[in-house]
N, C-alpha and C. Protein backbone atom coordinates (compact mmCIF):
# COMPACT_ATOMS: atom_id res chain seq x y z
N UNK A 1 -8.25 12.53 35.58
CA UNK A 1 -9.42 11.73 35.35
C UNK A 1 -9.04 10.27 35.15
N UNK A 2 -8.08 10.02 34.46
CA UNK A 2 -7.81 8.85 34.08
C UNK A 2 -6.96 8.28 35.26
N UNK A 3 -6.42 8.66 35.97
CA UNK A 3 -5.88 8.52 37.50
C UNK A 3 -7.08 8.05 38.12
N UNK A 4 -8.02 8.62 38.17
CA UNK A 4 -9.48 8.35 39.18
C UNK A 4 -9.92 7.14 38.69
N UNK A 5 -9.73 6.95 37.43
CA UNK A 5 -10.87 5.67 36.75
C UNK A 5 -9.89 4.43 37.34
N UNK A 6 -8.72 4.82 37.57
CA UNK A 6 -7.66 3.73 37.41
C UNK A 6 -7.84 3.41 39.01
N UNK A 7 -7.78 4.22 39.79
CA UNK A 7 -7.82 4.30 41.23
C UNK A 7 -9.23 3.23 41.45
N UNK A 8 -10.77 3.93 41.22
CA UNK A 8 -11.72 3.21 41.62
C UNK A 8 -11.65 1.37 41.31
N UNK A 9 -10.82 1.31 40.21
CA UNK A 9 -10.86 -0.24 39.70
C UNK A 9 -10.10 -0.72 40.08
N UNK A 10 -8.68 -0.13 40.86
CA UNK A 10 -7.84 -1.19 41.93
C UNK A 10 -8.20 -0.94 43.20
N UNK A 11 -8.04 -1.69 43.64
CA UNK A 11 -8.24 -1.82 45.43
C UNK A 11 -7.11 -0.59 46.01
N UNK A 12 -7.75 -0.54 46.98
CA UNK A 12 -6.90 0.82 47.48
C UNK A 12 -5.70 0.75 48.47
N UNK A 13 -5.42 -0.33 48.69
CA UNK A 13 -4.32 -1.19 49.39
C UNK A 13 -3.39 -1.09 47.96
N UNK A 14 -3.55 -1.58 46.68
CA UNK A 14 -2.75 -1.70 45.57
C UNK A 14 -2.49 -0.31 44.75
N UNK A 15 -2.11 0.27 44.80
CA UNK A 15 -1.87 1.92 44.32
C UNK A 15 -1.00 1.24 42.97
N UNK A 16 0.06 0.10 43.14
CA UNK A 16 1.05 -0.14 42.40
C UNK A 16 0.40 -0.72 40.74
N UNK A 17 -0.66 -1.16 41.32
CA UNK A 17 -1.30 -1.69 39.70
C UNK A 17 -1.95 -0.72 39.03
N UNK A 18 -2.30 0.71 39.30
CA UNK A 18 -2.79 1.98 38.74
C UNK A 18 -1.44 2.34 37.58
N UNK A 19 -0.04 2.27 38.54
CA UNK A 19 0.70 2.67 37.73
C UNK A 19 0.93 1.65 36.68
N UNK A 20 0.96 0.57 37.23
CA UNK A 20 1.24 -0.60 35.81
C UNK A 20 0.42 -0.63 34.68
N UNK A 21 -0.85 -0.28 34.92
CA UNK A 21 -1.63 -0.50 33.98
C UNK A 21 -1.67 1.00 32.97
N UNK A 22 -1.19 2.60 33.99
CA UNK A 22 -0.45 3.44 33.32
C UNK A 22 0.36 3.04 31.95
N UNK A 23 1.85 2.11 32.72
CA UNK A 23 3.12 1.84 31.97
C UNK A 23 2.94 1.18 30.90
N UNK A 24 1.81 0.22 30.96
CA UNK A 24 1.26 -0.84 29.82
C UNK A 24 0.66 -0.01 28.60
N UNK A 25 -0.08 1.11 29.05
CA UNK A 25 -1.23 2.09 28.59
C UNK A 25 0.03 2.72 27.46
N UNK A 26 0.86 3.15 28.27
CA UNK A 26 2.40 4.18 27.51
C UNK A 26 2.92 3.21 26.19
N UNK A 27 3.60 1.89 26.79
CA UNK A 27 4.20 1.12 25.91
C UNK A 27 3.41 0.89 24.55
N UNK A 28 2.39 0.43 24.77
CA UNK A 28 1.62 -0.01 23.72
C UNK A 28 1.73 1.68 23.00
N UNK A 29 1.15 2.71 23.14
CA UNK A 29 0.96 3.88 22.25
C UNK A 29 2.55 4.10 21.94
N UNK A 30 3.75 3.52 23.15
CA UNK A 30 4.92 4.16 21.68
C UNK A 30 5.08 3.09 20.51
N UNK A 31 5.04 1.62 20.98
CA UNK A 31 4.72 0.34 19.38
C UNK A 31 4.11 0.85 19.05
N UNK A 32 3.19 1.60 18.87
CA UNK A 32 2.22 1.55 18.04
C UNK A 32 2.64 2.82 17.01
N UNK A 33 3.14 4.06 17.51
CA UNK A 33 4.09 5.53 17.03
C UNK A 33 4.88 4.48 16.43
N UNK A 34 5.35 3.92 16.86
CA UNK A 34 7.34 2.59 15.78
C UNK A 34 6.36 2.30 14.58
N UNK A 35 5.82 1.57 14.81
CA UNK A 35 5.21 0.44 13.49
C UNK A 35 5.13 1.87 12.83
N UNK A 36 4.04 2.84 13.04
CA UNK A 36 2.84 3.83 12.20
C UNK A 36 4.25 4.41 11.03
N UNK A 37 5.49 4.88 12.31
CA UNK A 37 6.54 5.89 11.21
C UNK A 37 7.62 4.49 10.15
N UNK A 38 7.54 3.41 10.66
CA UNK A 38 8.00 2.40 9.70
C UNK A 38 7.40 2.45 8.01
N UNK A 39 6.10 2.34 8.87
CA UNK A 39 5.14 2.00 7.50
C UNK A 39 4.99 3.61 6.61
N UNK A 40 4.92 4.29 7.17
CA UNK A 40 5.43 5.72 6.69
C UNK A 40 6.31 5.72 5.51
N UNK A 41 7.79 5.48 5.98
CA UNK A 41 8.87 5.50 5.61
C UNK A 41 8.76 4.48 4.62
N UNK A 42 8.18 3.24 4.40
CA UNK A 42 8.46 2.59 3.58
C UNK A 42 7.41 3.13 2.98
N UNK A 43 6.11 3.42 2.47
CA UNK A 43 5.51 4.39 1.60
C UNK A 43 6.34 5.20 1.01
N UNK A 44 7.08 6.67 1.92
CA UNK A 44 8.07 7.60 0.76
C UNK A 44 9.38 6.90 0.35
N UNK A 45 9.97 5.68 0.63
CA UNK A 45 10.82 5.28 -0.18
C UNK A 45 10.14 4.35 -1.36
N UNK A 46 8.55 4.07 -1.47
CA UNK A 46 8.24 3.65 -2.81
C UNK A 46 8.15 4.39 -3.49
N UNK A 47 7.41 5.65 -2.84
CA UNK A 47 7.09 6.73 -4.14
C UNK A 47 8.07 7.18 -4.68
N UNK A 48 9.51 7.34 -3.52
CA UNK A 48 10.51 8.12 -4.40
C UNK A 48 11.01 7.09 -5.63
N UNK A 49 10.88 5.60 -5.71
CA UNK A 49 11.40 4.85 -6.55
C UNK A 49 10.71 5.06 -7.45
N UNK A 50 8.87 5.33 -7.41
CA UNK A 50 8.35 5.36 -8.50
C UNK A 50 9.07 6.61 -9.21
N UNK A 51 9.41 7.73 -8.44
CA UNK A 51 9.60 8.69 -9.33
C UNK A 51 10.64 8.89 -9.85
N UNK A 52 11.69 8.08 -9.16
CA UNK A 52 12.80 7.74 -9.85
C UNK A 52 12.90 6.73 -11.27
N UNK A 53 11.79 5.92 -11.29
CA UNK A 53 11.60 5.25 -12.51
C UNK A 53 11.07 6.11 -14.11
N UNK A 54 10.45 6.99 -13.70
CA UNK A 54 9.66 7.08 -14.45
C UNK A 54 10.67 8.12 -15.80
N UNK A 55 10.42 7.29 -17.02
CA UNK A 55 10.81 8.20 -17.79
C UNK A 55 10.55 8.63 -19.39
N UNK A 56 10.48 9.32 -20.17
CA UNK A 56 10.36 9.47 -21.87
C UNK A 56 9.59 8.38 -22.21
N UNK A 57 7.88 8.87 -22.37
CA UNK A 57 6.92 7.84 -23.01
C UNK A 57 6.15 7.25 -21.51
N UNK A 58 6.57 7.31 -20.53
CA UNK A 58 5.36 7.09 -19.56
C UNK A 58 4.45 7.79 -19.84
N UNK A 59 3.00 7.04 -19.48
CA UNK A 59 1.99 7.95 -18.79
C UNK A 59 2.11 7.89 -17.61
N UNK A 60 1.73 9.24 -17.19
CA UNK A 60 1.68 9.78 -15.45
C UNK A 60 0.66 10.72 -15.40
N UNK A 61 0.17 10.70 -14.00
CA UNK A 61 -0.65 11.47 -13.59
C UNK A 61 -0.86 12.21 -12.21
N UNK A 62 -0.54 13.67 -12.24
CA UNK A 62 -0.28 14.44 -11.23
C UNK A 62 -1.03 14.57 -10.46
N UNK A 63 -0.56 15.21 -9.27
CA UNK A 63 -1.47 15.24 -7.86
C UNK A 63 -1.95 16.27 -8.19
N UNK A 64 -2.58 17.43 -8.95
CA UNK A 64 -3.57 18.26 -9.77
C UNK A 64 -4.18 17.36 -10.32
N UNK A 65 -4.47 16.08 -10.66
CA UNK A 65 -4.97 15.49 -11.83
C UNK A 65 -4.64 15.81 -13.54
N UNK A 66 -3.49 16.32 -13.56
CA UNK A 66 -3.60 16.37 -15.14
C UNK A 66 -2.69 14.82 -15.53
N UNK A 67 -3.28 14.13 -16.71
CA UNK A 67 -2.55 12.93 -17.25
C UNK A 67 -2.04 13.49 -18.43
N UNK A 68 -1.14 12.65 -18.86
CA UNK A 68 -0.36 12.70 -20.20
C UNK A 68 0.90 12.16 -20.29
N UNK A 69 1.43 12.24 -20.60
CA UNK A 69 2.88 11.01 -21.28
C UNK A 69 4.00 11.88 -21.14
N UNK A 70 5.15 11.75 -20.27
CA UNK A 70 6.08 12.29 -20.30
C UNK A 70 6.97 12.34 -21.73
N UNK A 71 7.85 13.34 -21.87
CA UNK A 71 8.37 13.63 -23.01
C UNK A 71 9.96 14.02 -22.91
N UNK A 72 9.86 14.73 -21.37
CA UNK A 72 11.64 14.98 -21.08
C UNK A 72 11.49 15.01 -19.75
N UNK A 73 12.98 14.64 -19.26
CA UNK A 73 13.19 14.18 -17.62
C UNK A 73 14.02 14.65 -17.55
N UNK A 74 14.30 15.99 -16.87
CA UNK A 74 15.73 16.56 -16.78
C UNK A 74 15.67 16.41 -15.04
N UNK A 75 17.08 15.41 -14.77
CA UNK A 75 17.07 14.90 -13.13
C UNK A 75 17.93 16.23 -12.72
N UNK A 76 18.91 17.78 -13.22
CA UNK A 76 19.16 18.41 -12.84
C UNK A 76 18.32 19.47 -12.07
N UNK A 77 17.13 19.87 -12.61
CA UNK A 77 16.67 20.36 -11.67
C UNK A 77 14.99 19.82 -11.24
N UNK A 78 15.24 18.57 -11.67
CA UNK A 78 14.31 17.67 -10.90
C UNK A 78 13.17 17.77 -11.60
N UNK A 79 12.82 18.29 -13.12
CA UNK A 79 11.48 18.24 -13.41
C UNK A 79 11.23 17.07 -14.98
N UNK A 80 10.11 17.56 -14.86
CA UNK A 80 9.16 16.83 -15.98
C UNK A 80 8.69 17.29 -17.11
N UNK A 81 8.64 17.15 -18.61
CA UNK A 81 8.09 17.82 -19.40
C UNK A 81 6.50 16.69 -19.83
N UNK A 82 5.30 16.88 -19.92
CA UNK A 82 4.42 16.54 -19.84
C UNK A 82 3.34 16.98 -21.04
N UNK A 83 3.05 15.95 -21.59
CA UNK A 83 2.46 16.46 -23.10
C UNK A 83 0.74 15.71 -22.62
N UNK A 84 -0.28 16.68 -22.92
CA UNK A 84 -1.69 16.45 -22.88
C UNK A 84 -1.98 16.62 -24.03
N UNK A 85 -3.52 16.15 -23.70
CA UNK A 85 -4.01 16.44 -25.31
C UNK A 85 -3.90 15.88 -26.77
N UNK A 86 -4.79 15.78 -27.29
CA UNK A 86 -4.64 14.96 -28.76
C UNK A 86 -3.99 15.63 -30.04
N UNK A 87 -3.45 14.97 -31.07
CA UNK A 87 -3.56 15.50 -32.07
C UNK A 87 -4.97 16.37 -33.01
N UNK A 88 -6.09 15.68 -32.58
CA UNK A 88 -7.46 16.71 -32.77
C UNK A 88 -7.64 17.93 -32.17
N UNK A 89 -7.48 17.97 -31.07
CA UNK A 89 -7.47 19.13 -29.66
C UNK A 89 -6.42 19.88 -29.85
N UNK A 90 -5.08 19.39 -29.95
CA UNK A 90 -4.06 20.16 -29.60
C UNK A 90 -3.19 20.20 -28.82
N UNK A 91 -2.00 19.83 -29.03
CA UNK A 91 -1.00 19.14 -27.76
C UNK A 91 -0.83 20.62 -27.24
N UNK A 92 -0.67 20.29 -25.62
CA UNK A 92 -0.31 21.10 -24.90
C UNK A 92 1.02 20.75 -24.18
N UNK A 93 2.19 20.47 -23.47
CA UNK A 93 2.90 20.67 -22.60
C UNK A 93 3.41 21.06 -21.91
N UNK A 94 3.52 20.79 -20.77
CA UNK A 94 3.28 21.39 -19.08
C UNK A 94 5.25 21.01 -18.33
N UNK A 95 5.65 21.97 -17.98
CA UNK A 95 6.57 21.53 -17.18
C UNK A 95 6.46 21.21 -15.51
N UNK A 96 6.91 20.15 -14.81
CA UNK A 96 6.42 19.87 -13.84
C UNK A 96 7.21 19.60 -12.61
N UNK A 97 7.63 19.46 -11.18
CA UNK A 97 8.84 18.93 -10.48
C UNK A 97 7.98 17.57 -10.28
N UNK A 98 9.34 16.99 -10.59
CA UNK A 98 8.68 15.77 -10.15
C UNK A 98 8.11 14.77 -9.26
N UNK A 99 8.13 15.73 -7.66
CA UNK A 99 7.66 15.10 -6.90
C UNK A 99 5.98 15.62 -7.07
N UNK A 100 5.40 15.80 -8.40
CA UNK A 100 4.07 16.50 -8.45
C UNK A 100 3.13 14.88 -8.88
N UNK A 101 4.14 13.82 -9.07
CA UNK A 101 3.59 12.78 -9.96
C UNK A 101 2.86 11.70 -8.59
N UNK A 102 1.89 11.66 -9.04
CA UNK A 102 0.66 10.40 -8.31
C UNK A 102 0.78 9.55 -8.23
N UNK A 103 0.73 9.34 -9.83
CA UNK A 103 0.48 7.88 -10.42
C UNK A 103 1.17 7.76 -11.94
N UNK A 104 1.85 6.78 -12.04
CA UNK A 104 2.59 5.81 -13.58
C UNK A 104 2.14 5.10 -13.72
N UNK A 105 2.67 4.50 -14.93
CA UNK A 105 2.62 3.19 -15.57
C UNK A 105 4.28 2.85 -15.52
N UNK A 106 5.54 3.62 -14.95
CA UNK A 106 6.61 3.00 -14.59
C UNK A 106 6.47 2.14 -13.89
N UNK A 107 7.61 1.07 -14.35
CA UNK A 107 7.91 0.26 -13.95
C UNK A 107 9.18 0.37 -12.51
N UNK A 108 9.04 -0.03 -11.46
CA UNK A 108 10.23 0.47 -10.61
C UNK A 108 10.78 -1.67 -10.67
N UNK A 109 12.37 -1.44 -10.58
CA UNK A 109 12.97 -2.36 -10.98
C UNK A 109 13.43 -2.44 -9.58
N UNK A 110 12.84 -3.58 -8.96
CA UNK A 110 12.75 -4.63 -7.54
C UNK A 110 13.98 -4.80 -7.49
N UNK A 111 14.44 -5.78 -8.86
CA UNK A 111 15.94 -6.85 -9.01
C UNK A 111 17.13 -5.80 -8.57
N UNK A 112 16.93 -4.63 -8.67
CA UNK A 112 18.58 -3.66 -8.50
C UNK A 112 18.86 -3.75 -7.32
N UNK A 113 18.51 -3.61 -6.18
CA UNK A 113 18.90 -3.66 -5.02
C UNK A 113 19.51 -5.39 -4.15
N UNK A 114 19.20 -6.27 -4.82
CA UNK A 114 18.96 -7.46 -4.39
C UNK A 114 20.18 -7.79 -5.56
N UNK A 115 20.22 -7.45 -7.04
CA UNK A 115 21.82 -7.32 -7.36
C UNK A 115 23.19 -6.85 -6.96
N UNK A 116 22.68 -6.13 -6.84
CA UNK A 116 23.75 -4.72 -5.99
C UNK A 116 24.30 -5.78 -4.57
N UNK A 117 23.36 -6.54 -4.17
CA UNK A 117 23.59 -7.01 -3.00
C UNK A 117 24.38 -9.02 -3.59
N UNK A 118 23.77 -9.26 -4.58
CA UNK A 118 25.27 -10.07 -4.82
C UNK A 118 26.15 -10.05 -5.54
N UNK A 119 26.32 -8.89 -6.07
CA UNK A 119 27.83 -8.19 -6.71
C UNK A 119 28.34 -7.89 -5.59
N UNK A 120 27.77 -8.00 -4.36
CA UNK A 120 29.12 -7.71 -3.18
C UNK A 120 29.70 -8.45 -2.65
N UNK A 121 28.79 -9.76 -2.40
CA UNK A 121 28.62 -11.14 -2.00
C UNK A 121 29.64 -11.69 -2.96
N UNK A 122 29.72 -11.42 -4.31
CA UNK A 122 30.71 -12.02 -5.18
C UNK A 122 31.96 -11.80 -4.95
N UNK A 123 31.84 -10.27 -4.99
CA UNK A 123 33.39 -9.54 -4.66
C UNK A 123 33.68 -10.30 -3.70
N UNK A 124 33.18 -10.27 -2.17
CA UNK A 124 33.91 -10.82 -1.39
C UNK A 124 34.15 -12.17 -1.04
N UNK A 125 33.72 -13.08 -2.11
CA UNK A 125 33.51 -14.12 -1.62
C UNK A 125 35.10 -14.59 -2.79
N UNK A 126 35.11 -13.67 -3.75
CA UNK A 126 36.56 -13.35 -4.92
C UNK A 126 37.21 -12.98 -3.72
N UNK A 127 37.40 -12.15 -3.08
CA UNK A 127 37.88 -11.74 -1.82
C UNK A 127 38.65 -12.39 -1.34
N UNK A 128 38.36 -13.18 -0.28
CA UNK A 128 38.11 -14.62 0.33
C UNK A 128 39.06 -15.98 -0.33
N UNK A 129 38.87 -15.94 -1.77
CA UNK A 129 39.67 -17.09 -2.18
C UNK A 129 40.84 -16.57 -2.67
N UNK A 130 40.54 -15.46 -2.87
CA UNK A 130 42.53 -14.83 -3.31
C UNK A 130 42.92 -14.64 -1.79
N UNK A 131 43.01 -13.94 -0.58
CA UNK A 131 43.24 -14.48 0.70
C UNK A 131 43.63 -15.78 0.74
N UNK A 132 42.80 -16.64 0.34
CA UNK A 132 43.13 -18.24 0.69
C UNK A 132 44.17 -18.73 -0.09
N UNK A 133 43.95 -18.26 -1.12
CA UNK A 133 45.18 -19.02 -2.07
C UNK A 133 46.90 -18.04 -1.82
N UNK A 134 46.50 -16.98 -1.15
CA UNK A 134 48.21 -16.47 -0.77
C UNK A 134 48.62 -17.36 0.13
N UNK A 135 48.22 -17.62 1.20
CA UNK A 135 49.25 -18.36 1.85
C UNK A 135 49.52 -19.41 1.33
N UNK A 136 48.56 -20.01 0.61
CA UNK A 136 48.85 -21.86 0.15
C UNK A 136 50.49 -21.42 -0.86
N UNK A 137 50.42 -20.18 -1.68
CA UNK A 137 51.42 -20.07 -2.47
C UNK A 137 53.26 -19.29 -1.17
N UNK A 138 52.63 -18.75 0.01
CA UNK A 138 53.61 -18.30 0.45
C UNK A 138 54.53 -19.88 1.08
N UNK A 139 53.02 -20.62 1.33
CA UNK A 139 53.96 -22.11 1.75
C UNK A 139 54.40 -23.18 0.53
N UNK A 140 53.70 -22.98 -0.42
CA UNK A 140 54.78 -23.54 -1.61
C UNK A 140 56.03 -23.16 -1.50
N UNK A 141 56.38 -21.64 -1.83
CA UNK A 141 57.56 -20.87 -1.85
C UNK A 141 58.82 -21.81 -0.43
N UNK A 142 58.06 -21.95 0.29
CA UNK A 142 58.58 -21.60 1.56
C UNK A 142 59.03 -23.22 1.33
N UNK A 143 58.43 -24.48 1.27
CA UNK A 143 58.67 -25.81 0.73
C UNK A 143 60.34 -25.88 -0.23
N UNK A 144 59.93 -24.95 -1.42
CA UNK A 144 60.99 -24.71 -2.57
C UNK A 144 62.12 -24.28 -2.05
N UNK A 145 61.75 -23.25 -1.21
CA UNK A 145 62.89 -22.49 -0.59
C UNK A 145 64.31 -23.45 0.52
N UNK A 146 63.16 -24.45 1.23
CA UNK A 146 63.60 -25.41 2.28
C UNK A 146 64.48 -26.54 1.27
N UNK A 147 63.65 -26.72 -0.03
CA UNK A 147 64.83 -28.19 -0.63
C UNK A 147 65.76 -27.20 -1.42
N UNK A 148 66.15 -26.54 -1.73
CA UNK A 148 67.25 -25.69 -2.35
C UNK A 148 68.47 -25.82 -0.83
């Protein structure tokens, strides 16, 4: 069908612009698949930071909807201990995995990655000037060595 629509709107001498306007038709829908799984991916690497932030005394709130204030974070087998409820009512607590969490009030810490990245920059830039300063000392030596 879409062959036919393409056919009636080029001239029939030009067969070659049916396919181009095919190839154009293709390109654009795979940019468009790139961007969609980018933006994807950077979504589950926020959430996993949120859930990596979150810990003892947050409030959070699960994809069930239950809220309440975390109480223990055991990262061994990945869960949550979760306290509802008032002192009037009656505390309840819920154990949870933690990829069950929605929504915090953690804080996820931006600055670590962008540190991490000039503690390396430092190292090597420490790197770099001990490199530089061996030879200046192998040609001192080598000076000392020549007036002896």
């Amino acid at each position: 069908m879409l062959f036919s629509l393409l056919e009636e709107a080029a001239p029939k001498n030009n067969t070659w612009v049916s396919y181009v306007l095919i190839g154009v038709l293709v390109v654009i829908l795979i940019v468009s698949m790139i961007l969609m799984n980018r933006r994807s991916k950077k979504r589950e690497e926020e959430a996993k930071k949120l859930i990596d932030a979150v810990k003892p005394g947050n409030k959070v709130k699960t994809i069930g909807g239950v809220c309440g204030i975390v109480v223990e974070v055991d990262p061994e087998e990945d869960t949550f201990v979760l306290e509802t409820g008032s002192e009037g009512s009656g505390k309840c607590y819920m154990k949870f995995v933690r990829q069950a969490i929605l929504e915090s009030d953690a804080v996820v810490d931006k600055d670590a990655a962008p540190a991490d990245k000039e503690e390396k920059a430092e190292d090597n830039t420490a790197e770099a000037e001990t490199q530089e300063a061996k030879p200046e000392e192998t040609a001192a030596e080598d000076k000392t060595a020549d007036k002896e």
